[in-house]
Protein backbone atom coordinates (compact mmCIF):
# COMPACT_ATOMS: atom_id res chain seq x y z
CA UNK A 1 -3.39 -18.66 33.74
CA UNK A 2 -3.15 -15.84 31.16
CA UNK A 3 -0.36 -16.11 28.11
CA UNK A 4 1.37 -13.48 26.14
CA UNK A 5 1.80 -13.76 22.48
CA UNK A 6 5.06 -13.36 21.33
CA UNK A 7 5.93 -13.08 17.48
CA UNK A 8 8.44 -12.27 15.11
CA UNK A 9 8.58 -11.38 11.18
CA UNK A 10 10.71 -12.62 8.51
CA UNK A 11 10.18 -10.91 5.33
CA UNK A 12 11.19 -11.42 2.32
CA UNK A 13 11.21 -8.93 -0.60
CA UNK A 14 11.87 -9.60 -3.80
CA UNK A 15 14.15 -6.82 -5.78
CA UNK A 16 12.87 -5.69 -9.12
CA UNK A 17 16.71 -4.78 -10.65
CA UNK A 18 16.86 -5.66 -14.13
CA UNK A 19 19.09 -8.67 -13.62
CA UNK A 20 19.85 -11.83 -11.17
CA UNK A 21 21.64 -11.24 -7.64
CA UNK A 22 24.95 -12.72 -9.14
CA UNK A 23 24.44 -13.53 -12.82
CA UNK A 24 22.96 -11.08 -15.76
CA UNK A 25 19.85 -13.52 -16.21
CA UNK A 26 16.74 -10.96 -16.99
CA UNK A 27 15.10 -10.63 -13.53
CA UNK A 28 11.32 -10.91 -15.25
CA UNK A 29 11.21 -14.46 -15.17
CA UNK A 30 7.47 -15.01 -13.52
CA UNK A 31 6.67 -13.31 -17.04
CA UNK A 32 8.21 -15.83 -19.06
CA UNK A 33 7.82 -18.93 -19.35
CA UNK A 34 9.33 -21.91 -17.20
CA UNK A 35 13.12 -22.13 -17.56
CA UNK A 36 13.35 -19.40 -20.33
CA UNK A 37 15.48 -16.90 -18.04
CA UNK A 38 18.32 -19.16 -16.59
CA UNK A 39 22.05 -19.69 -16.92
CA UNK A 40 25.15 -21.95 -15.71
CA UNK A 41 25.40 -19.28 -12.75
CA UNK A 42 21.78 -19.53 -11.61
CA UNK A 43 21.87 -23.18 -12.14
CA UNK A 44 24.75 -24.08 -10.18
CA UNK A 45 26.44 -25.43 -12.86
CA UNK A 46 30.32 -26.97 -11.90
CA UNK A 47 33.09 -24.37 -11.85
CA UNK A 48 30.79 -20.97 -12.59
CA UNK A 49 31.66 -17.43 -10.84
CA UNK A 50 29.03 -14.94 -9.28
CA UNK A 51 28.94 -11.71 -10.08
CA UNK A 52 27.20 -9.24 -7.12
CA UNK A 53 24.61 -7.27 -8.47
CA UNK A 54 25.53 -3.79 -6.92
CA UNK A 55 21.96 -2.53 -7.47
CA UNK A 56 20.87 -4.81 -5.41
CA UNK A 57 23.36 -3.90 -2.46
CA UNK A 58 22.51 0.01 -3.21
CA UNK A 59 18.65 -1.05 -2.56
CA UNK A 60 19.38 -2.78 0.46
CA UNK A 61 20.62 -0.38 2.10
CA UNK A 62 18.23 2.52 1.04
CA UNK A 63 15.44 0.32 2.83
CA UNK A 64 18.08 0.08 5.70
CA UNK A 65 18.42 3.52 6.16
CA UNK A 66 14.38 4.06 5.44
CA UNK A 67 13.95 1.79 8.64
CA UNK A 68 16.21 3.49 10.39
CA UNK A 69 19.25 0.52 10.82
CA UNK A 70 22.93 0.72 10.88
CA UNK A 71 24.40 0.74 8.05
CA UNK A 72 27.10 -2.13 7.70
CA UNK A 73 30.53 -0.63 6.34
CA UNK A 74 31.98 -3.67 5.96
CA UNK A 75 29.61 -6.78 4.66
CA UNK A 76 30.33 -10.38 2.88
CA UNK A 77 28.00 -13.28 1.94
CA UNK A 78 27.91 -17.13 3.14
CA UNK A 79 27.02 -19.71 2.25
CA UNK A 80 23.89 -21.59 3.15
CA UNK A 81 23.77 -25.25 2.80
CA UNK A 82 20.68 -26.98 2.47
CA UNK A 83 19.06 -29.21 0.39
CA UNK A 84 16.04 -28.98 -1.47
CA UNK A 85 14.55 -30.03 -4.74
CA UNK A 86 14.06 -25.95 -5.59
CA UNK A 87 17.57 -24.96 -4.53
CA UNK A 88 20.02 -25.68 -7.27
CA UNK A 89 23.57 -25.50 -5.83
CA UNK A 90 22.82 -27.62 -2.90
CA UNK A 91 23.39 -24.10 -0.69
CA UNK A 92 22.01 -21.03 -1.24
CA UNK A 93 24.27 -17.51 -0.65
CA UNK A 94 22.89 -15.48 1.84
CA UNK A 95 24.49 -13.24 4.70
CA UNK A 96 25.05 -14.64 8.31
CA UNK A 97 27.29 -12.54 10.72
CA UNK A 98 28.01 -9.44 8.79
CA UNK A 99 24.48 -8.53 7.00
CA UNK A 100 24.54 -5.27 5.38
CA UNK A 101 22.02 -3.44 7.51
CA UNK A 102 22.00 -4.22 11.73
CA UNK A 103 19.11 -2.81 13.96
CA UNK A 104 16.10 0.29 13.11
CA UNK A 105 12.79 -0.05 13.57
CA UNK A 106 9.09 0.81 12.33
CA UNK A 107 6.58 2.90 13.93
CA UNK A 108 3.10 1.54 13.18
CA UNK A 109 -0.69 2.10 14.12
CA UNK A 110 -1.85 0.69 17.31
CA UNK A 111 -4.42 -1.17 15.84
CA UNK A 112 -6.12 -1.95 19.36
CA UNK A 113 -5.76 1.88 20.44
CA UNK A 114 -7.34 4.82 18.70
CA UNK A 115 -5.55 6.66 16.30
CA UNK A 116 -3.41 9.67 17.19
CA UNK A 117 -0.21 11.08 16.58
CA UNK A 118 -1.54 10.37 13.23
CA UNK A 119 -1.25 6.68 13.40
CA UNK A 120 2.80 6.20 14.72
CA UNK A 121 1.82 5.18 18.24
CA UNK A 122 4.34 1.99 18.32
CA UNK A 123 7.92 0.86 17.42
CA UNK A 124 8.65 -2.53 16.25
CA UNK A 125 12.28 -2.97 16.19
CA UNK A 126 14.13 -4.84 13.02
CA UNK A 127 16.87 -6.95 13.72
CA UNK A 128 18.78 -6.96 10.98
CA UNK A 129 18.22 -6.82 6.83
CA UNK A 130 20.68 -8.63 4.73
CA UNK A 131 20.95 -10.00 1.14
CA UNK A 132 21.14 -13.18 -0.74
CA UNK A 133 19.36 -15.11 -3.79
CA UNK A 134 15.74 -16.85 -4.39
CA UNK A 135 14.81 -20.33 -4.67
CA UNK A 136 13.52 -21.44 -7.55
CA UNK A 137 9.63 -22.53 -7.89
CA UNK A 138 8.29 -26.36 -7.30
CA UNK A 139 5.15 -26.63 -9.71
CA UNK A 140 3.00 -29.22 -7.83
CA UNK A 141 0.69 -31.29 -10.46
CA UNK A 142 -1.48 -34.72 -9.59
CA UNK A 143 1.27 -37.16 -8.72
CA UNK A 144 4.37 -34.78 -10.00
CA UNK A 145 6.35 -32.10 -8.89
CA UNK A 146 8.05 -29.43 -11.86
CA UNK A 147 10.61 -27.02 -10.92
CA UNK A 148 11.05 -23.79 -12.33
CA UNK A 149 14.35 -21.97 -12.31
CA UNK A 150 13.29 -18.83 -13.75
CA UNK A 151 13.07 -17.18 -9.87
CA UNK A 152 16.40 -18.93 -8.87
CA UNK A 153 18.79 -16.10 -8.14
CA UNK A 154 16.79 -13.08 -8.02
CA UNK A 155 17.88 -10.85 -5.48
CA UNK A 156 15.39 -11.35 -2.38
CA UNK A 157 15.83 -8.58 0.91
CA UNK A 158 15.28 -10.02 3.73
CA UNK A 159 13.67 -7.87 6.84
CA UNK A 160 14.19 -10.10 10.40
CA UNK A 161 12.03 -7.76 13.08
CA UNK A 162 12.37 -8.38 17.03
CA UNK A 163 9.83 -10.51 18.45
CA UNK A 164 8.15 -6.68 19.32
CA UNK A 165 4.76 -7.95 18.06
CA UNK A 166 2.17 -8.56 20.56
CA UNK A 167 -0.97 -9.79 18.34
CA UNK A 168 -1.95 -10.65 14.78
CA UNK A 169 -3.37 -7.01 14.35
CA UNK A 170 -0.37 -5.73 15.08
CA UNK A 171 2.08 -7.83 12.21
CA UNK A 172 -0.69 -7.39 9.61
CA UNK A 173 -0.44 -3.46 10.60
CA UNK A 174 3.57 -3.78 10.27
CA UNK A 175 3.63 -5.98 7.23
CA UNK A 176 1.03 -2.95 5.50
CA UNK A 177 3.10 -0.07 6.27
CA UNK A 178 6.42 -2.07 5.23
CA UNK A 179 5.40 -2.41 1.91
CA UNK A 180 4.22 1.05 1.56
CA UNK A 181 7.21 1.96 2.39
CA UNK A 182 8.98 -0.65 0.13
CA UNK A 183 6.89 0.54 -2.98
CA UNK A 184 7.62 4.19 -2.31
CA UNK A 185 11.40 3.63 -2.50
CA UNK A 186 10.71 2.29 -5.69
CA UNK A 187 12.71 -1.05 -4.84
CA UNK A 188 10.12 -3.80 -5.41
CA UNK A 189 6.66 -4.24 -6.83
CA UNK A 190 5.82 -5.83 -3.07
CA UNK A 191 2.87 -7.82 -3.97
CA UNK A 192 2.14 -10.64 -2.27
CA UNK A 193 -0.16 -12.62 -4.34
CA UNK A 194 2.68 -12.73 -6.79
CA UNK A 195 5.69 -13.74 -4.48
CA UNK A 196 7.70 -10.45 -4.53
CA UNK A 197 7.16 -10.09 -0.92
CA UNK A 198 6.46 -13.24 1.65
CA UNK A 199 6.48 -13.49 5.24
CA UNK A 200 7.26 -16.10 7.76
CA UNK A 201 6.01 -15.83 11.26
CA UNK A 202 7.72 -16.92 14.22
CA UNK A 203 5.31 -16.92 17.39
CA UNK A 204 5.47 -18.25 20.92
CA UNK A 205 3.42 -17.70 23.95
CA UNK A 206 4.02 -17.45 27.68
CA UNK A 207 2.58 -17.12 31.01
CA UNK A 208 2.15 -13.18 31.66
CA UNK A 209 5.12 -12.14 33.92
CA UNK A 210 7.55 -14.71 32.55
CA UNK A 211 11.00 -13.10 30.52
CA UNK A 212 11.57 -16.40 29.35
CA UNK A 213 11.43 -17.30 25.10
CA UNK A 214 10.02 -20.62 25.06
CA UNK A 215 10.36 -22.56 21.56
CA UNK A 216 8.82 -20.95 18.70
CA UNK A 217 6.45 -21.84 15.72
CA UNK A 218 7.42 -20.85 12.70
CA UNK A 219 4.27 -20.40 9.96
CA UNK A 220 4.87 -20.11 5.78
CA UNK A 221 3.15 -20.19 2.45
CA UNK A 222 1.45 -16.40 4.19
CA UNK A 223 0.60 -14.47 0.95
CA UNK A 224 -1.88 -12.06 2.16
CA UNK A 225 -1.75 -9.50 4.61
CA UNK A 226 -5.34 -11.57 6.07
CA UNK A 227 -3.33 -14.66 5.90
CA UNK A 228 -0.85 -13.75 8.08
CA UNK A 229 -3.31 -12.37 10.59
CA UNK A 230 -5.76 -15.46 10.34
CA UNK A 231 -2.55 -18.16 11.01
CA UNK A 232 -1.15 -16.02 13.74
CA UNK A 233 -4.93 -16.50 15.31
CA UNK A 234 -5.42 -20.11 14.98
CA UNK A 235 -2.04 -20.58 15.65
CA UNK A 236 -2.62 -18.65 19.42
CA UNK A 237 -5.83 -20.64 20.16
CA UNK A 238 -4.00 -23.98 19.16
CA UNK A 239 -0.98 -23.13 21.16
CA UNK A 240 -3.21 -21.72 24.61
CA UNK A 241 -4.84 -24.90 24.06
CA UNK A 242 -1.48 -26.86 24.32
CA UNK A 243 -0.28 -24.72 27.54
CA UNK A 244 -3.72 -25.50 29.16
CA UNK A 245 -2.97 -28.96 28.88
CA UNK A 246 0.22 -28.85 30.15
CA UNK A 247 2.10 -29.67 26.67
CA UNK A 248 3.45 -26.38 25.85
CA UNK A 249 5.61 -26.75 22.43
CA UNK A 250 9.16 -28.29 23.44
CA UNK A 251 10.83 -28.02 20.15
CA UNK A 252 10.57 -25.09 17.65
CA UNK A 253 9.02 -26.02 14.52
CA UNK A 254 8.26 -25.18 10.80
CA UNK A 255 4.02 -24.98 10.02
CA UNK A 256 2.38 -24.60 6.87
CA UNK A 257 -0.99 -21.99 6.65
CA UNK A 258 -3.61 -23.95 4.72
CA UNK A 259 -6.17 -20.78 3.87
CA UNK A 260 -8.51 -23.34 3.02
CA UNK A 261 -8.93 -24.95 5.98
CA UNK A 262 -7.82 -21.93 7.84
CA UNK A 263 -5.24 -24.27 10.35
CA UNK A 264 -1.69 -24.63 10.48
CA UNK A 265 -0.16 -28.04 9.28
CA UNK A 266 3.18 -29.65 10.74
CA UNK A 267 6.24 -29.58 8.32
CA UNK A 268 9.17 -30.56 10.04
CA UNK A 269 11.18 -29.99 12.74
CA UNK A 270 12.72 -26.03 12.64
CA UNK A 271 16.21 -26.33 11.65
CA UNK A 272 18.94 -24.48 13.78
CA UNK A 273 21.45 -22.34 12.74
CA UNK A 274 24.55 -25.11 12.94
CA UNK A 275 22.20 -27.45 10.39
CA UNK A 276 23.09 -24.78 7.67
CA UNK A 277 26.86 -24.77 8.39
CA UNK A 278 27.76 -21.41 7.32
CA UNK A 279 30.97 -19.97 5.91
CA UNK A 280 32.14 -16.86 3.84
CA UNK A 281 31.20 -17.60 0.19
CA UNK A 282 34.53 -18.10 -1.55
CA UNK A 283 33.58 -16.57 -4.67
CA UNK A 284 32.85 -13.18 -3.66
CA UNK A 285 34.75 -10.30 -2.25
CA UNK A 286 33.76 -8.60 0.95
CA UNK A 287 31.77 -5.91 0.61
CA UNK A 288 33.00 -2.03 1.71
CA UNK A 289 30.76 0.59 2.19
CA UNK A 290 32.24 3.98 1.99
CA UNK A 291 31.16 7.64 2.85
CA UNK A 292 30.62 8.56 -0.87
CA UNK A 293 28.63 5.44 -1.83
CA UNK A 294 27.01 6.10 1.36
CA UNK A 295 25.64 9.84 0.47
CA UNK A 296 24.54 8.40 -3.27
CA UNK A 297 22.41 6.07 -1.60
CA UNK A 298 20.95 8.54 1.04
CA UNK A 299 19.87 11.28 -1.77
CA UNK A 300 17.92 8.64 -3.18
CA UNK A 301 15.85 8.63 -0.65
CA UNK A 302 12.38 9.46 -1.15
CA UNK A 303 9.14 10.61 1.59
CA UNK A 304 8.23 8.54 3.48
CA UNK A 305 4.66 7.63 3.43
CA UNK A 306 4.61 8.35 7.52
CA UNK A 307 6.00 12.00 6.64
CA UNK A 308 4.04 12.21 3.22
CA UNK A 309 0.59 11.71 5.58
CA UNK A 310 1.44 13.94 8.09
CA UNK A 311 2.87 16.74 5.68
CA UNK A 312 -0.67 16.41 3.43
CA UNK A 313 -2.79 17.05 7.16
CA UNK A 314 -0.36 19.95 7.88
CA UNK A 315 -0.06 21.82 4.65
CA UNK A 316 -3.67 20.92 2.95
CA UNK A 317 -5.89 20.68 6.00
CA UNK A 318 -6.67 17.05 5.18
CA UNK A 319 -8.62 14.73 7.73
CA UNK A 320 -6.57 11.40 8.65
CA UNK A 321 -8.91 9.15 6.89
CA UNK A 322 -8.29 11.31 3.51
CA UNK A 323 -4.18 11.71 4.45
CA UNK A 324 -3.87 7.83 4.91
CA UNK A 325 -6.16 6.66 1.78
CA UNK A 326 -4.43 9.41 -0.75
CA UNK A 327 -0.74 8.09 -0.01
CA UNK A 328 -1.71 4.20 -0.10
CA UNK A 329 -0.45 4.74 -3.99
CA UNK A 330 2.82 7.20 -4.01
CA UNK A 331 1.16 8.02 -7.34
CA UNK A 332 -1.47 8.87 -6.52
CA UNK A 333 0.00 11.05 -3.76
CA UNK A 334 1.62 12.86 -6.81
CA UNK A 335 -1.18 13.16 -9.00
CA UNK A 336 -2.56 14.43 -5.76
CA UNK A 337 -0.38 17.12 -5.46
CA UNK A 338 -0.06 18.13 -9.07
CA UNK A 339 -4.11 18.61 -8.99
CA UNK A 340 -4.00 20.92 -6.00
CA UNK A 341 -1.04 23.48 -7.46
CA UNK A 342 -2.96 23.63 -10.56
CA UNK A 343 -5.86 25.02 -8.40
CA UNK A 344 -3.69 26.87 -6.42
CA UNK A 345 -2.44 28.57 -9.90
CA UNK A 346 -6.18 28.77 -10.77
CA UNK A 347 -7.31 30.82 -7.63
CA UNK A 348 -4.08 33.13 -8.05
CA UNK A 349 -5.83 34.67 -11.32
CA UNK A 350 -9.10 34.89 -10.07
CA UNK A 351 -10.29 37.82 -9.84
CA UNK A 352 -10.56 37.34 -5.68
CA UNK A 353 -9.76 40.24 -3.11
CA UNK A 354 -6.17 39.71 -1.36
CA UNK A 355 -2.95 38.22 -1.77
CA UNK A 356 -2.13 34.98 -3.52
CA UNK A 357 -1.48 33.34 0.11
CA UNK A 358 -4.22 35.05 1.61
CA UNK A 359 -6.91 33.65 -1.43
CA UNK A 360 -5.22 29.62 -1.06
CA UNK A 361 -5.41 29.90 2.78
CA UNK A 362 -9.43 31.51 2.65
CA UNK A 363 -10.30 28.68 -0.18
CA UNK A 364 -7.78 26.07 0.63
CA UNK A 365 -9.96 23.90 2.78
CA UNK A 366 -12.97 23.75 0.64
CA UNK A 367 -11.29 22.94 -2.03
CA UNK A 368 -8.82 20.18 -0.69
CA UNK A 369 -11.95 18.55 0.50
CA UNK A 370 -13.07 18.66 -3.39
CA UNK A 371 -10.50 17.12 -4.26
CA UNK A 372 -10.05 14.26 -1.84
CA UNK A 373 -14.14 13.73 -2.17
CA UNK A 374 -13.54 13.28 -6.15
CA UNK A 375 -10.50 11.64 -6.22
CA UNK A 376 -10.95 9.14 -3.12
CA UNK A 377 -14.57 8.40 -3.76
CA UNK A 378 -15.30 9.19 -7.75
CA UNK A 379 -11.85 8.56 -9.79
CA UNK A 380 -11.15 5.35 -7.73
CA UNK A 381 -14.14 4.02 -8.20
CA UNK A 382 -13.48 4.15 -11.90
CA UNK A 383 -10.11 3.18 -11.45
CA UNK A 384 -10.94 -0.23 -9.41
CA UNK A 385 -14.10 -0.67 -11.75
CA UNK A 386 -11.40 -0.55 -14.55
CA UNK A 387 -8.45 -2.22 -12.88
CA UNK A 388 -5.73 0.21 -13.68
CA UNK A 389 -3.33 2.34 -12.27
CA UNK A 390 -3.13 6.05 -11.83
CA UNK A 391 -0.19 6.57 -14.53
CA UNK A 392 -2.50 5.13 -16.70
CA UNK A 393 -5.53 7.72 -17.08
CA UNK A 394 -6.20 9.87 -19.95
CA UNK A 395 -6.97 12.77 -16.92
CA UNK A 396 -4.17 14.54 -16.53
CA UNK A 397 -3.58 16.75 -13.33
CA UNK A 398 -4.35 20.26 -15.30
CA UNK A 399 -7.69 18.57 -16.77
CA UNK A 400 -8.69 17.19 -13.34
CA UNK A 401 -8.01 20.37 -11.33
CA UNK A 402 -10.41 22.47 -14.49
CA UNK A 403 -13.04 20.14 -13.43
CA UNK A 404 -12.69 20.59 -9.54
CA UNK A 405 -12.80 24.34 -10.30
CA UNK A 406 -16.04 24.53 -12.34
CA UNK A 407 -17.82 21.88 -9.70
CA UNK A 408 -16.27 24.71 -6.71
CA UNK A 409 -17.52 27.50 -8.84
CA UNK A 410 -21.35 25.33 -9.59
CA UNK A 411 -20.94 25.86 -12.74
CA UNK A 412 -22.15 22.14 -13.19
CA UNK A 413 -24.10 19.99 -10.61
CA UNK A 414 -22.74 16.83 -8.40
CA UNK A 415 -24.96 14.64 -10.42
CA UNK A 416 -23.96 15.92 -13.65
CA UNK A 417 -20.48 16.18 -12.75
CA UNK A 418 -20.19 12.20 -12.10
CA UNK A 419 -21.52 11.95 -15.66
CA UNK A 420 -18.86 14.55 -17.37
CA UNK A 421 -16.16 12.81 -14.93
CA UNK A 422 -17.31 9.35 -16.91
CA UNK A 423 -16.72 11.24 -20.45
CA UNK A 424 -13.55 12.37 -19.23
CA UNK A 425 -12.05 9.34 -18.06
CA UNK A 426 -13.39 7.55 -21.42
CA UNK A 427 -12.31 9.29 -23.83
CA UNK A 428 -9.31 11.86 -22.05
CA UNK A 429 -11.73 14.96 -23.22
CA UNK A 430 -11.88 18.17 -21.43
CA UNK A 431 -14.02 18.77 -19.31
CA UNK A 432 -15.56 21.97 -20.41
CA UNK A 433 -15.66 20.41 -24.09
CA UNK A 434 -17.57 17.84 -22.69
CA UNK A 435 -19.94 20.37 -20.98
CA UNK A 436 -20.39 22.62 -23.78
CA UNK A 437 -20.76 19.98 -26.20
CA UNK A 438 -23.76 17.76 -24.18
CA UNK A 439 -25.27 21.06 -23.26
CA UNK A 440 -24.89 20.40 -18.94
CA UNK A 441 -24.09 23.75 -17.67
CA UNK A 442 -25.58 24.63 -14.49
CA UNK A 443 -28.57 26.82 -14.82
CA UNK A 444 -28.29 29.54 -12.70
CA UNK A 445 -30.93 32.22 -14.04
CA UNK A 446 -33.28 33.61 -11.55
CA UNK A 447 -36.25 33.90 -14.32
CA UNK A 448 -35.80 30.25 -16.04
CA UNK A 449 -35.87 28.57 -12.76
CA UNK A 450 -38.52 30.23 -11.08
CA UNK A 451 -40.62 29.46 -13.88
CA UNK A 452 -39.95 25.71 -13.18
CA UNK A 453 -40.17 26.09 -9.75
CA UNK A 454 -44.08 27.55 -10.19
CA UNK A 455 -44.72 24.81 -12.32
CA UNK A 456 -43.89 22.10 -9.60
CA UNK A 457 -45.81 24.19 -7.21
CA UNK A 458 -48.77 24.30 -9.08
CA UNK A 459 -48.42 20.75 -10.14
CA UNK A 460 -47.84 19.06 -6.86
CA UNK A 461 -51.10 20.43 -4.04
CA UNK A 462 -51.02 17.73 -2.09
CA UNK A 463 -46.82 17.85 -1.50
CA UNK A 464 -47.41 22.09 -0.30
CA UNK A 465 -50.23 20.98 1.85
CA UNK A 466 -47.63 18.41 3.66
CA UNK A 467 -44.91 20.97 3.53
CA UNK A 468 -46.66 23.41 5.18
CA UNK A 469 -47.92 21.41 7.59
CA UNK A 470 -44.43 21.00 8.87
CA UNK A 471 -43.39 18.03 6.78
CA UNK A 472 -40.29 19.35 6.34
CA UNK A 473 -38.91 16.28 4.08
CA UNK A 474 -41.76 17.27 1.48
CA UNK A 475 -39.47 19.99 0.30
CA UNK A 476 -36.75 17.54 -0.67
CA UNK A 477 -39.51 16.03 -3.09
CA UNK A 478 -40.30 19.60 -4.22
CA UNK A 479 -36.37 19.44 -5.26
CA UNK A 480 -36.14 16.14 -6.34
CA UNK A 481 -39.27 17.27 -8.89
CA UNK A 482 -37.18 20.55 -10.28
CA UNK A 483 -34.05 18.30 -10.67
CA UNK A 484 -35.64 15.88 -12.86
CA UNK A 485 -37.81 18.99 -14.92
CA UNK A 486 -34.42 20.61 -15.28
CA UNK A 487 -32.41 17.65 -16.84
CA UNK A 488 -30.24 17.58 -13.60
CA UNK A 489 -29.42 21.43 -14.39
CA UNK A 490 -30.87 23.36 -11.82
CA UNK A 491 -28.78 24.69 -9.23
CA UNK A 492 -29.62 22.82 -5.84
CA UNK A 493 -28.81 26.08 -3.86
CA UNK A 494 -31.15 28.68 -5.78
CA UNK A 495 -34.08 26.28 -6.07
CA UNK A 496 -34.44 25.68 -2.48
CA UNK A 497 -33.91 29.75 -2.11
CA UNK A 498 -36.35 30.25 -4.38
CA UNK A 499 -38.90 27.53 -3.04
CA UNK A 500 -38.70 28.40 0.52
CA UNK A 501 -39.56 32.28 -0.76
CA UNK A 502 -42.78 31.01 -2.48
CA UNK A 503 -44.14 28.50 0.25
């Protein structure tokens, strides 16, 4: 018998506002140090008030209407009891029945199927998104367990999608694109390894043909995209394995991922929604949405990565490989941007036949391809080599787009250029400074090279011989030979003109 996989997301975001979910407690606690950022409030101290942080609320609902949900316009929090070393109040307050943000969905890469429609070949529908407050942190050391209450009470989103997902491929795909999207609203730092977004999986399998939901598994402690995507594997060969048996799960239940070991560990028995006994928090008012509040929240809206990639195809003729990897960073998309009008403005006053539009569109393409070559495969190299971020080179847009231009114009060779690209990130220098001053202009001149060219000719018999023999990979030596003479100087294009004419 063949089984479908069945599996749905819970993801959790933490918010990066500059205070607590319902207190004014600094929101940086994972910077500090244990129990420095707390107060009565995020304690749970007796006879304390919440405050809601409207930020928050204003966030939620900008990823709400990013997914494309229904907007609540009416909202309140519950309360959620449970009890738990890292949960100070004895209940946490959440959302239950009235979450801020009901339905939308997420179109993703087929991961299995080839890319086209540049990449948004399925929907994954979201349930719902609603608010509430973090835990706090257990610290587990030898034979002792520390809590940490600096994360208690910072405002956490969380994201509940339909059980749309069909394989592991498929939520690591989702869970990659959600936080692209999360990072260009500018709402969270989303990274995983640090806890500012986690995700729970819920999965279940069935015999193809059957409509039926059988008890789910639900998998934590996933902090990696290739975490969730290895448990969700294991956790289909250990369940198959069940069904073949004839002991399909009976009861739904809460597993641990242990990467080590790369297998899923029992936890305890998956509580329903009556254990939590949930009623409208008593200390805070309902929540109204109206039309005004409504229209703030949808002008700050920003592209969306999906659009973003599609627009930087359209208008700058890049390939989908280029689109995708240049608006993984929505900095870098900018930077991006800023680099190519700077050339744009460059080619305007050049002293080129035709229009403005009708010099971009004849250039355009060669030099977009420039600039994603330098950018995708030169500047982040030194970027990851360096571990920083974008905002954080001395290159600025105008200095970076100069460079492009004297590379497009070979005024200075590939090689060379990766050295002057070095300087520049180093030190911040121009790049014609940096040119002028180590003496790596291209040499161009007709009489200087072919003097080099007859000395490699003359000095290399045996290589001619080969060449003109039709060993046509001698000639490449020939180059390689003029190269090194000329420091790296030599233009590639006029010394293979020039040695073709003589042999």
């Amino acid at each position: 018998m063949k089984y479908e996989t069945i599996i749905g997301l819970e993801i959790h975001v933490q918010l990066k506002t500059k205070s607590k979910m319902f207190c004014s407690c600094d929101n940086t606690g994972e910077e500090q140090k244990p129990n420095a950022t707390i107060c009565p409030i995020c304690t749970g101290q007796p006879g304390v008030l919440p405050v809601i942080n409207q930020q928050a609320v204003d966030w939620t609902i900008l990823i709400g209407l990013a997914l494309n949900g229904k907007i609540a316009r009416f909202s309140k929090f519950d309360r959620k009891n449970y009890f738990y070393p890292d949960l100070p109040k004895g209940y946490q307050i959440s959302q239950y029945d009235l979450p801020l943000v009901n339905g939308g969905y997420l179109e993703i890469n087929d991961p299995i199927k080839s890319l086209r429609d540049h990449g948004t070949s399925k929907k994954i529908r979201i349930k719902r998104i609603h608010l509430e407050e973090d835990a706090a942190k257990l610290i587990h050391q030898k034979d002792s367990t520390f809590v940490d209450f600096n994360r208690a009470g910072t405002p956490l989103m969380e994201i509940v999608t339909e059980p749309d997902i069909k394989t592991p491929q498929e939520a690591k795909a989702f869970l990659q694109e959600l936080k692209l999207i999360i990072r260009y609203q500018g709402v969270s730092w989303a990274d995983m390894e640090k806890g500012h977004l986690r995700c729970d999986a819920n999965i279940s399998l069935r015999p193809i043909g059957e409509s039926k939901i059988y008890p789910k598994i639900e998998i934590k402690n996933l902090n990696s995209f290739k975490a969730v995507e290895r448990a969700l594997e294991y956790e289909i060969k250990r369940q198959t394995k069940l069904w073949e048996e004839g002991n399909p799960p009976q009861k739904q239940e809460t597993r641990g991922w242990d990467d080590v070991k790369g297998v899923t560990v029992e936890q305890r028995t998956k509580e329903e929604v009556s254990d939590y006994r949930y009623f409208p928090e008593p200390d805070l008012p309902p929540l109204k949405i109206d039309k005004t509040r409504l229209l703030r929240i949808k002008r700050m809206k920003r592209e969306m990565p999906q659009a973003k990639r599609k627009r930087f195809i359209k208008e700058y003729n890049f390939s989908l490989e280029e689109a995708k990897l240049l608006t993984e960073d929505r900095n870098l998309s900018y930077y991006t941007e800023q680099v190519i009008s700077e050339l744009r403005a460059w080619l305007s006053i050049s002293e080129l036949e035709g229009t403005e539009e009708e010099i971009w569109q004849q250039n355009k393409r060669k030099l977009t391809k420039q600039v994603a070559n330098w950018i995708i495969n030169r500047l982040g190299k030194l970027l990851s080599e360096n571990n920083i971020n974008i905002t954080k080179i001395k290159i600025n847009p105008e200095s970076f787009a100069k460079f492009i231009s004297l590379i497009y114009q070979n005024k200075i060779s590939s090689k060379l250029a990766q050295q002057v690209l070095e300087k520049m990130f180093q030190t911040g220098a121009d790049s014609e400074y940096i040119i002028e001053g180590e003496n790596l202009e291209q040499v161009s001149d007709e009489k200087e090279l072919n003097a080099i060219v007859e000395k490699i000719i003359k000095n290399n018999p045996k290589v001619i011989e080969d060449y003109q023999k039709g060993k046509t990979n001698a000639l490449q030596f020939l180059i390689g030979q003029i190269m090194k003479e000329s420091k790296g100087k030599a233009n590639p294009q006029l010394i293979t003109k020039l040695l073709k004419e003589k042999l």
